[in-house]
C-alpha atoms as a PDB file:
ATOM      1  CA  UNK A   1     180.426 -66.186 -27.291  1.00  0.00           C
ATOM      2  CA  UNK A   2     176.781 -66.461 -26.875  1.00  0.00           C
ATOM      3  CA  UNK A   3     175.024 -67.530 -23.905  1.00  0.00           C
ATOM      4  CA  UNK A   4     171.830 -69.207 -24.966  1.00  0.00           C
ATOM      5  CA  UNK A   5     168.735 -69.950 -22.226  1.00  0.00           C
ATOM      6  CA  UNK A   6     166.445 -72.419 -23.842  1.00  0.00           C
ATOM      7  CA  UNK A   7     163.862 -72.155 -21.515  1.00  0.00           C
ATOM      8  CA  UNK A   8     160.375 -74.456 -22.568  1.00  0.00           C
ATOM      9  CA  UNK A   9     157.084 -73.457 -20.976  1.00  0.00           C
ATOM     10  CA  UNK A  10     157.251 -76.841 -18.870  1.00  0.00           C
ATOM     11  CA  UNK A  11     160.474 -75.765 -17.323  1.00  0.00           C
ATOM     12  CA  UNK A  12     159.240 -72.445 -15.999  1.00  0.00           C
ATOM     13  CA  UNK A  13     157.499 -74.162 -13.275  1.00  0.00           C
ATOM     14  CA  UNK A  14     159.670 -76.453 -11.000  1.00  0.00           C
ATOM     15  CA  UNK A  15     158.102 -79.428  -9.758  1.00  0.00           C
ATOM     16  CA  UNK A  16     160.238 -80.348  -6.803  1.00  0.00           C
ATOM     17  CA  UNK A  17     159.231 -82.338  -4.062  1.00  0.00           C
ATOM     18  CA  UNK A  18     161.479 -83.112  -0.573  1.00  0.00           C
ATOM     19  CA  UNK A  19     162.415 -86.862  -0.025  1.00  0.00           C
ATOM     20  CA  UNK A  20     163.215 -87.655   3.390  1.00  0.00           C
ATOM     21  CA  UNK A  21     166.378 -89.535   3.942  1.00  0.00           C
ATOM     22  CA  UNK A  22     164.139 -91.708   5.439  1.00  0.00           C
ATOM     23  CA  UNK A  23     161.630 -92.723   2.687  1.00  0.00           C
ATOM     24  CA  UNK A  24     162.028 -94.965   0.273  1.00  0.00           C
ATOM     25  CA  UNK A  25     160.300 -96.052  -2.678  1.00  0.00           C
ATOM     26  CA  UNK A  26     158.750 -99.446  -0.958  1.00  0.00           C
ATOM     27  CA  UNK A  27     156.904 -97.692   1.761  1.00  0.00           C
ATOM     28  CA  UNK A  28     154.823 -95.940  -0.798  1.00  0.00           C
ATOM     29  CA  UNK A  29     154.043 -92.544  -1.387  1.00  0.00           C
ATOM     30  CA  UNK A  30     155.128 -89.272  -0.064  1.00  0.00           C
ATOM     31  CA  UNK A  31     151.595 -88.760   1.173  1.00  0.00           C
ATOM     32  CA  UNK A  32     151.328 -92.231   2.432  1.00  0.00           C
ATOM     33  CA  UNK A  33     154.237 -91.718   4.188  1.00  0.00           C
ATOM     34  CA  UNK A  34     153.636 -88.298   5.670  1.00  0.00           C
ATOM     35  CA  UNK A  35     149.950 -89.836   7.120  1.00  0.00           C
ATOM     36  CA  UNK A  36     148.238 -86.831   4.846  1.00  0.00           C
ATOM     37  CA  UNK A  37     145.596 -86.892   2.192  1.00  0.00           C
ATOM     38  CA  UNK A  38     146.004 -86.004  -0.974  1.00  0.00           C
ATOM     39  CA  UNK A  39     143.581 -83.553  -0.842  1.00  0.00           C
ATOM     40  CA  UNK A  40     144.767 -82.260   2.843  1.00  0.00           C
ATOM     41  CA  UNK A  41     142.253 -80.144   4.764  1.00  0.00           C
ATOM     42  CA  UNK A  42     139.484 -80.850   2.189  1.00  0.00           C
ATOM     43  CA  UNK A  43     139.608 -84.973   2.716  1.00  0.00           C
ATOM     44  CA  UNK A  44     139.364 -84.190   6.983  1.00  0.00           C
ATOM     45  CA  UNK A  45     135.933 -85.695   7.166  1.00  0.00           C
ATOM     46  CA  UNK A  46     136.196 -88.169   3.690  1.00  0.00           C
ATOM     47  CA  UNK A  47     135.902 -91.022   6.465  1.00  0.00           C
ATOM     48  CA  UNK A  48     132.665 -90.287   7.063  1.00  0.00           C
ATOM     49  CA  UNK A  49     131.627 -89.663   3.791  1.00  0.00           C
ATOM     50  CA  UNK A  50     132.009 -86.417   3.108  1.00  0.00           C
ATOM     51  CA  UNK A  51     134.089 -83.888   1.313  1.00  0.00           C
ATOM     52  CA  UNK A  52     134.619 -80.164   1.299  1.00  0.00           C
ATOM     53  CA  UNK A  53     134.131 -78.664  -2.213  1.00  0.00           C
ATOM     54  CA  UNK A  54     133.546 -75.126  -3.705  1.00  0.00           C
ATOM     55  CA  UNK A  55     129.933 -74.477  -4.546  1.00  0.00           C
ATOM     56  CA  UNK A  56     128.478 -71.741  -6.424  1.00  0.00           C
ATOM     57  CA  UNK A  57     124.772 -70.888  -6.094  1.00  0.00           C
ATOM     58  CA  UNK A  58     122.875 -71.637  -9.156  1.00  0.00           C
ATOM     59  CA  UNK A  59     119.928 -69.401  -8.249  1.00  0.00           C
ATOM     60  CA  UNK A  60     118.982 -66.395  -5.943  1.00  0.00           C
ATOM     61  CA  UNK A  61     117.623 -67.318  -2.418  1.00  0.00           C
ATOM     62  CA  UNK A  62     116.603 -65.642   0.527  1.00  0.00           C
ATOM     63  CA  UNK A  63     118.149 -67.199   3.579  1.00  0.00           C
ATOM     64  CA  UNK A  64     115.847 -68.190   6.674  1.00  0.00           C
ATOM     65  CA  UNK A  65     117.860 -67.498   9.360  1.00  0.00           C
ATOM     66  CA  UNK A  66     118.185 -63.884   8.481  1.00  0.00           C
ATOM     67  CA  UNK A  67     116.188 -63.167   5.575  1.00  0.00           C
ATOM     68  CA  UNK A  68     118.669 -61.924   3.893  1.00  0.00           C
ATOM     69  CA  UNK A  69     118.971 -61.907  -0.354  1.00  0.00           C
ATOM     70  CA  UNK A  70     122.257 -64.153  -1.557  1.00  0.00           C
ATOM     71  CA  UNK A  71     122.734 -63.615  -4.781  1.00  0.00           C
ATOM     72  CA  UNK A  72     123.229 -66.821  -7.469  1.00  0.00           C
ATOM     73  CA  UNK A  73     126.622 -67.278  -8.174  1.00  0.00           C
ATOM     74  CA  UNK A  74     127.869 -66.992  -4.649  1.00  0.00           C
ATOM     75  CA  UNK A  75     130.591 -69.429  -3.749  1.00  0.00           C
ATOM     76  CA  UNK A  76     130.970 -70.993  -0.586  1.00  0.00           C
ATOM     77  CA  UNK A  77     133.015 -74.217   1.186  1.00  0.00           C
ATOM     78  CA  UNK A  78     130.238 -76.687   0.847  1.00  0.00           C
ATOM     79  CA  UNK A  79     130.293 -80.106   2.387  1.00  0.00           C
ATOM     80  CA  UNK A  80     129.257 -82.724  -0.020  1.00  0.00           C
ATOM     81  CA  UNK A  81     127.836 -86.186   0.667  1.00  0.00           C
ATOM     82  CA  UNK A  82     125.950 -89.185  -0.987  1.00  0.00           C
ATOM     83  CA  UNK A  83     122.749 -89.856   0.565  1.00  0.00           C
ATOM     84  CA  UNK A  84     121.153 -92.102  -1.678  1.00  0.00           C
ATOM     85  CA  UNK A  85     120.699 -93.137  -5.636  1.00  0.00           C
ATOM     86  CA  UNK A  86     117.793 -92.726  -8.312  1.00  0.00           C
ATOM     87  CA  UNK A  87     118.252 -96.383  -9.498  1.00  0.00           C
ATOM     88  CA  UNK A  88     122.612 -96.282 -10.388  1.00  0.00           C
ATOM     89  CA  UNK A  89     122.324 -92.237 -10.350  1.00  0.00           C
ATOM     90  CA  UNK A  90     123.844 -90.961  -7.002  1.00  0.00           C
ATOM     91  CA  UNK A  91     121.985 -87.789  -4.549  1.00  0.00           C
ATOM     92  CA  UNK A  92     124.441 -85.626  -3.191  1.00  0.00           C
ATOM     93  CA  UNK A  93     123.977 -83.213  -0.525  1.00  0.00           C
ATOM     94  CA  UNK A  94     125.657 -80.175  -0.126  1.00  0.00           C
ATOM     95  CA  UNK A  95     125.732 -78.523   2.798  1.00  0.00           C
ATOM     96  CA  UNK A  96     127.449 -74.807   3.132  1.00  0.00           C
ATOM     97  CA  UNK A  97     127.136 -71.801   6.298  1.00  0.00           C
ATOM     98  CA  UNK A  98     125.257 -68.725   5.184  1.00  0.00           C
ATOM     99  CA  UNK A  99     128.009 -65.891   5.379  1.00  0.00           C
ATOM    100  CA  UNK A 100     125.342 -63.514   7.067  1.00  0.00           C
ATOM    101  CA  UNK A 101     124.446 -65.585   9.991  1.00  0.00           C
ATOM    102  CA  UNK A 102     124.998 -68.699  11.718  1.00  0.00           C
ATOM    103  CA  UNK A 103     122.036 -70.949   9.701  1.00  0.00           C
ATOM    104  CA  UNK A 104     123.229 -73.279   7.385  1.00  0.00           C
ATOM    105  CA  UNK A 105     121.565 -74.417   3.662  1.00  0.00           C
ATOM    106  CA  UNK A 106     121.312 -77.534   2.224  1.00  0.00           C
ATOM    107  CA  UNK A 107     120.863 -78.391  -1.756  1.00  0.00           C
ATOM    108  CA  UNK A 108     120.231 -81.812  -2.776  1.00  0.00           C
ATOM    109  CA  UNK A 109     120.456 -82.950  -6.181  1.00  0.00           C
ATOM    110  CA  UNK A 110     117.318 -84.309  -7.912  1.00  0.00           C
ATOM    111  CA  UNK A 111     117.351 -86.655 -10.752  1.00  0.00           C
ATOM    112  CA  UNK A 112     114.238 -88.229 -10.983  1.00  0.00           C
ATOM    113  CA  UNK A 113     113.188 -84.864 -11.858  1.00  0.00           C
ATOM    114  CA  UNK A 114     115.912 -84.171 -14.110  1.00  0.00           C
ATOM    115  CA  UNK A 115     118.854 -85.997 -15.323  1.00  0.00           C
ATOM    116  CA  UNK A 116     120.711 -82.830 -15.822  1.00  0.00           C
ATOM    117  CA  UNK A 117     122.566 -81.257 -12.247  1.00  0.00           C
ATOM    118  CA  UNK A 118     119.392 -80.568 -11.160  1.00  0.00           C
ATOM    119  CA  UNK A 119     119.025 -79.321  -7.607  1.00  0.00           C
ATOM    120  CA  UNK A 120     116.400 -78.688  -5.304  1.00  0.00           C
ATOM    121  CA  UNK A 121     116.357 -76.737  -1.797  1.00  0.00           C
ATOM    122  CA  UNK A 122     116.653 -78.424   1.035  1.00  0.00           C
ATOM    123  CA  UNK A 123     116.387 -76.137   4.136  1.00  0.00           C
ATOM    124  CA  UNK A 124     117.699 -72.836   4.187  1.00  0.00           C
END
């Protein structure tokens, strides 16, 4: 006899989650139920409008604080927030540390000067 594995690619990776004895289906999700985001750590500050995303540089720039170069395509934890709109076009802000010093830089998206990701310094 031959013992046959017929294993798909969407079985490779289990997607198990824990149910409480305790939870059921009417008191809504697992997240609801736990009291966590869906997004955990990243949604801490979503009641105040603003989330934590990864943001890479799009340029070079030369931070104030302490003059250092950081190169474009540096990624930091940025916080990102809506702080106004071009007519129905949202302005985020993004907001990330400098990883030399303590001073913090701020991009803000522009599209009244261009409709395409545009984004303009801030403060460095």
């Amino acid at each position: 006899t031959v013992l046959r594995h017929d294993n798909h690619m969407g079985e490779r990776k289990g997607v198990n989650k824990y149910y409480p004895p305790e939870w059921n289906p009417d008191k809504g999700s697992l997240n609801k139920f736990h009291g966590t985001h869906a997004l955990r750590e990243r949604a801490r500050k979503l009641d105040q409008g603003i989330l934590r995303i990864r943001f890479e540089l799009p340029y070079n720039i030369w931070c104030n604080g302490c003059g250092n170069h950081v190169g474009m395509g540096v990624r930091y934890n940025a916080d990102k927030s809506k702080v106004g709109n071009y007519y129905s076009t949202p302005i985020w802000k993004f907001r990330m540390k400098c990883h030399l010093c303590d001073n913090y830089i701020e991009f803000q998206t522009d599209p009244k000067v261009c409709m395409q990701s545009h984004v303009v310094i801030v403060s460095l």
